[in-house]
C-alpha atoms as a PDB file:
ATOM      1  CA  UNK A   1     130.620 118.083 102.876  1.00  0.00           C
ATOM      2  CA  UNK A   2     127.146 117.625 102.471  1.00  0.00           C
ATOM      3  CA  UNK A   3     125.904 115.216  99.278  1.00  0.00           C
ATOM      4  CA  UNK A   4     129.067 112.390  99.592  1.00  0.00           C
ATOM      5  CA  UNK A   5     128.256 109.193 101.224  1.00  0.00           C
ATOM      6  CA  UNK A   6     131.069 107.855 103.408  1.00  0.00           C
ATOM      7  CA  UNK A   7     132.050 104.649 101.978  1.00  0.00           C
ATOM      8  CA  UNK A   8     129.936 101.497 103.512  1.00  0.00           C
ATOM      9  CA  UNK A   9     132.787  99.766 105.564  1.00  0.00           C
ATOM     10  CA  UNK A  10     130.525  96.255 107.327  1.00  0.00           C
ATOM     11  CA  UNK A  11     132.247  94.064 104.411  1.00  0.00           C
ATOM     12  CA  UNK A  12     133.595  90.891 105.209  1.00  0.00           C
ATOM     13  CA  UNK A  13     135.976  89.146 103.209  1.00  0.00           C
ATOM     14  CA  UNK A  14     136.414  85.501 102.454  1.00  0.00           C
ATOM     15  CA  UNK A  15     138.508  83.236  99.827  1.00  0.00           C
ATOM     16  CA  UNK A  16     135.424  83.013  97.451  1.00  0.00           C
ATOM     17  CA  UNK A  17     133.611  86.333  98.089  1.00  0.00           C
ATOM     18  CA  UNK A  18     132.037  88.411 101.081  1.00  0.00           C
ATOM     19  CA  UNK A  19     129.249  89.346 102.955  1.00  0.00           C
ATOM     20  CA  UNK A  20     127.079  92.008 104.287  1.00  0.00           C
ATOM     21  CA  UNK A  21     124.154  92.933 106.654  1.00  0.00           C
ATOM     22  CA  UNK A  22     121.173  91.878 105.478  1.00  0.00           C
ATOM     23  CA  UNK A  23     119.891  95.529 105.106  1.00  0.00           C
ATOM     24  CA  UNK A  24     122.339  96.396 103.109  1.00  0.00           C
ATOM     25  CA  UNK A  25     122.017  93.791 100.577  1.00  0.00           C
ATOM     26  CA  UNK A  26     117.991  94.647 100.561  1.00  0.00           C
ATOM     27  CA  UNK A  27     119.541  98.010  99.636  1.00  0.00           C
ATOM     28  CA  UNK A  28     121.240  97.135  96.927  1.00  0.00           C
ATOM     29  CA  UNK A  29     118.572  94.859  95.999  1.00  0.00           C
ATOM     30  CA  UNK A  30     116.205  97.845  95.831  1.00  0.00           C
ATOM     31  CA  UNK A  31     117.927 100.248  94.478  1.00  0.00           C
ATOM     32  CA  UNK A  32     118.729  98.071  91.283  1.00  0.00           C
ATOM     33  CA  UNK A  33     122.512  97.315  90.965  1.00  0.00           C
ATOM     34  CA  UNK A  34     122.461  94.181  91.991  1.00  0.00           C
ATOM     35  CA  UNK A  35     119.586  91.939  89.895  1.00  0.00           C
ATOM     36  CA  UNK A  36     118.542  88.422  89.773  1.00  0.00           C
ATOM     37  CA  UNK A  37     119.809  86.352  86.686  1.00  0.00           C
ATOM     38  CA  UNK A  38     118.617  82.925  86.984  1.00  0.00           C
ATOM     39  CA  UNK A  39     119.772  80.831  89.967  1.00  0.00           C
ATOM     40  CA  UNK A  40     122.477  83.716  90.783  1.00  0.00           C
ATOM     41  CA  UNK A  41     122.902  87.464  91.265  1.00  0.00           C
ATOM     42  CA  UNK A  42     124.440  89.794  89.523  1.00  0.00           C
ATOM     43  CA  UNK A  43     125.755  94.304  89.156  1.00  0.00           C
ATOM     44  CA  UNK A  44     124.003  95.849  86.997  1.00  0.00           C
ATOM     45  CA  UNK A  45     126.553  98.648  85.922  1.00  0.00           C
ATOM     46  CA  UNK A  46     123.210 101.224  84.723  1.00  0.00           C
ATOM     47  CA  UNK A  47     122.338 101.201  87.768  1.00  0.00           C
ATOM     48  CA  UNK A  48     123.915 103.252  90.800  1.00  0.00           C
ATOM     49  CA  UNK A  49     126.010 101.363  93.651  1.00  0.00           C
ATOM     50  CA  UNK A  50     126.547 102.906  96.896  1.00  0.00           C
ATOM     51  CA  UNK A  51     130.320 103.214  97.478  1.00  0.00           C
ATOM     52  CA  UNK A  52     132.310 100.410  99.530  1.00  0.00           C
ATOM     53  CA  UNK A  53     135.344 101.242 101.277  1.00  0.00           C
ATOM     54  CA  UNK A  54     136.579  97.942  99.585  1.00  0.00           C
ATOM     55  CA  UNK A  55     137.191  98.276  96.038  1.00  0.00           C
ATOM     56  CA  UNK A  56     135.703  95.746  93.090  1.00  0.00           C
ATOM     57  CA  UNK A  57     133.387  94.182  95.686  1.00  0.00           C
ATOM     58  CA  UNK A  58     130.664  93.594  92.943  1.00  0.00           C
ATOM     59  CA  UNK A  59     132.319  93.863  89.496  1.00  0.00           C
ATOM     60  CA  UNK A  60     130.372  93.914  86.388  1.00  0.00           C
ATOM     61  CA  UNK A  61     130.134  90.124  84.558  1.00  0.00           C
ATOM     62  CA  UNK A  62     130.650  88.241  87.937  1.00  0.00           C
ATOM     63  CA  UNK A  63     127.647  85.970  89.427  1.00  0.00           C
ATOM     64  CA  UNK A  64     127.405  85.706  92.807  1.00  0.00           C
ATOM     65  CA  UNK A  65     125.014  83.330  95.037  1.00  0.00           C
ATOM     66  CA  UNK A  66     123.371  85.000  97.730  1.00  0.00           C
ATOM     67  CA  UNK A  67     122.882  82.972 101.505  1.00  0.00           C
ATOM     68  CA  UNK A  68     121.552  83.824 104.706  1.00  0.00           C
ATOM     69  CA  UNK A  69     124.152  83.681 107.177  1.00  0.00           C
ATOM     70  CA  UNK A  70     122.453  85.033 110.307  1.00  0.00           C
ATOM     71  CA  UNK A  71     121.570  88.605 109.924  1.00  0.00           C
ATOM     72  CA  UNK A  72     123.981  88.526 107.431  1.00  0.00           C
ATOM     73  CA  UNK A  73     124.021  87.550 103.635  1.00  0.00           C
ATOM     74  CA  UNK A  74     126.819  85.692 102.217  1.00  0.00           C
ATOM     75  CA  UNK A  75     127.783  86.452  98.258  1.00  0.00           C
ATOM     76  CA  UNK A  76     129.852  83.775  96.564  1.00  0.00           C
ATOM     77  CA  UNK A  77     131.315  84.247  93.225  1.00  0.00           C
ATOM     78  CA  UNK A  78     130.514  81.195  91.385  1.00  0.00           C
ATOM     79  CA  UNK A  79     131.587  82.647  87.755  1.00  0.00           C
ATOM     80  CA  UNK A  80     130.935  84.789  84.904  1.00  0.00           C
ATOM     81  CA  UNK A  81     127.886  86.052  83.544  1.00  0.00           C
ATOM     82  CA  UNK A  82     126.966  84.409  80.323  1.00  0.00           C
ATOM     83  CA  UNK A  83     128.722  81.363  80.995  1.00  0.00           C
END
């Protein structure tokens, strides 16, 4: 069906978060739903997110520090937003 977006699937899951290839976090980077907030990142719900065939992956609130980890990028959730 043409217009739906199969849901990105090259997630992989640890303890304290996940990661993703490095394009795809520039992607998400550039398209605006995930933003810098200080020393962290975080979703910015205005702003679209390109579906994951793992649910929650990037909730609303949560910060999340970003690391290279080969041609990967590692997100960690470190806490809440505001906090």
């Amino acid at each position: 069906m043409a217009g739906l977006e199969e849901p990105f699937a090259d997630v992989r899951l640890f303890p304290d978060g996940f990661s993703l290839p490095e394009l795809k976090w520039r992607e998400l980077l550039f398209v605006g739903a995930v933003r810098a907030e200080g020393d962290a990142f975080v979703r910015d719900p205005s702003r679209p997110l390109p579906p994951f065939r793992v649910p929650d992956l990037l909730p609303p609130g949560v910060r999340f520090r970003a690391r290279a980890d080969g041609d990967r990028v590692r997100l960690e959730r470190i806490g809440r937003a505001g906090l």
